[in-house]
Protein backbone atom coordinates (compact mmCIF):
# COMPACT_ATOMS: atom_id res chain seq x y z
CA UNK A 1 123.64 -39.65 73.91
CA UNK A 2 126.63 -37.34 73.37
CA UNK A 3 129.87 -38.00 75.45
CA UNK A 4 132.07 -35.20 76.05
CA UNK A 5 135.18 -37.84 75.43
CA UNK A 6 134.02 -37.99 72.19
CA UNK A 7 133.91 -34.50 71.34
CA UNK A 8 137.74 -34.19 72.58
CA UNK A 9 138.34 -37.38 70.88
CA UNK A 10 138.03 -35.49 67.88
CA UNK A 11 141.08 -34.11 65.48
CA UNK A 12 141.47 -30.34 65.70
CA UNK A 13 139.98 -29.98 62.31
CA UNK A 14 136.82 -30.96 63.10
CA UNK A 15 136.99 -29.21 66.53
CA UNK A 16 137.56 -25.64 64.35
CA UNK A 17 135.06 -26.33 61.74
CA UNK A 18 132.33 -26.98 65.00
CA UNK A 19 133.52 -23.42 66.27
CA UNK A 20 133.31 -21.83 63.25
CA UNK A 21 130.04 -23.19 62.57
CA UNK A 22 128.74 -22.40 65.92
CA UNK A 23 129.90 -18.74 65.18
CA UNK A 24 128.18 -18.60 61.32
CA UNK A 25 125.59 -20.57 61.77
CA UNK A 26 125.41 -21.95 58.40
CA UNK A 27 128.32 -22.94 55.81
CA UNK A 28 128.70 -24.67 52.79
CA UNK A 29 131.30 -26.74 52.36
CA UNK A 30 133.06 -24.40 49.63
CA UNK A 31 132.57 -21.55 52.41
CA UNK A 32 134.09 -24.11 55.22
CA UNK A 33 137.72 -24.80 52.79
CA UNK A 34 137.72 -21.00 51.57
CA UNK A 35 137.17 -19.56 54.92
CA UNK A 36 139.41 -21.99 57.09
CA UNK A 37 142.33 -22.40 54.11
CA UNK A 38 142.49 -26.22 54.92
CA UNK A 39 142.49 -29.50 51.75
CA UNK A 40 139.11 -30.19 50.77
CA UNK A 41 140.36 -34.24 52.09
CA UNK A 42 140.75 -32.53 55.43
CA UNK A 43 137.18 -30.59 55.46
CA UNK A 44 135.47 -33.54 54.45
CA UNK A 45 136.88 -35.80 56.90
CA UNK A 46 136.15 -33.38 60.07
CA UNK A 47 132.68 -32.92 58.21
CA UNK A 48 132.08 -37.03 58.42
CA UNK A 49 133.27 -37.06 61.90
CA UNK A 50 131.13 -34.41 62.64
CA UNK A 51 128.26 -36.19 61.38
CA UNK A 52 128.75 -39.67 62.92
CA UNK A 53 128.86 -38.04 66.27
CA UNK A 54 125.22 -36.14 65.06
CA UNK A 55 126.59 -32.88 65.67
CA UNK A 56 126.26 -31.48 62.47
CA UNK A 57 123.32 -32.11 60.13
CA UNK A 58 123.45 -31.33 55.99
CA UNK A 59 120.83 -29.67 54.24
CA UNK A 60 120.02 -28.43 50.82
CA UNK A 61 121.13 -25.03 49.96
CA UNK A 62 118.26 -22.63 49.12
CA UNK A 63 119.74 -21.23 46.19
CA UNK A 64 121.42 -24.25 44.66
CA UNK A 65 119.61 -27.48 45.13
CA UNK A 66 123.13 -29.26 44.09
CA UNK A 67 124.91 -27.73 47.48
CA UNK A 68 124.82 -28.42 50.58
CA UNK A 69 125.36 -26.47 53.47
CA UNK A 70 125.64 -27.74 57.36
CA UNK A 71 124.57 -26.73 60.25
CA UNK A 72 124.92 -27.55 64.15
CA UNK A 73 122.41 -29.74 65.68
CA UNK A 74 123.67 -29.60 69.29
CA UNK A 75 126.41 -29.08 71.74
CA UNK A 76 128.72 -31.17 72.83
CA UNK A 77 128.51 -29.83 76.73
């Protein structure tokens, strides 16, 4: 189960990346650094926080079976 603490537990880079997905829907991760301007360290990070709190799920991309592109599972409220 989910715990709002945890969500605002969370560093503001993986708060902005949940937003932004929540708004698009689907990104890849080359999509999340070009769009949001932040280190590729950074993106990764909020994307592995993300994940361990089962917020975001990856899945292949449809055109290139080598990406992957993540999507929201639920929300935090």
């Amino acid at each position: 189960m989910f715990a709002r603490r945890s969500f605002l537990s969370l560093p503001p880079s993986a708060k902005f990346l949940y937003v932004l997905l929540k708004r698009e829907r689907r990104m890849s991760r080359q999509d999340l650094i070009s769009t949001t301007y932040m280190p590729p360290r950074t993106v990764n990070y909020a994307l592995s926080r993300l994940k361990d709190l089962g917020l975001v799920r990856e899945e292949e991309h449809a055109e290139d079976g080598r990406m992957a592109v993540y999507a929201l599972t639920q929300t935090p409220f």
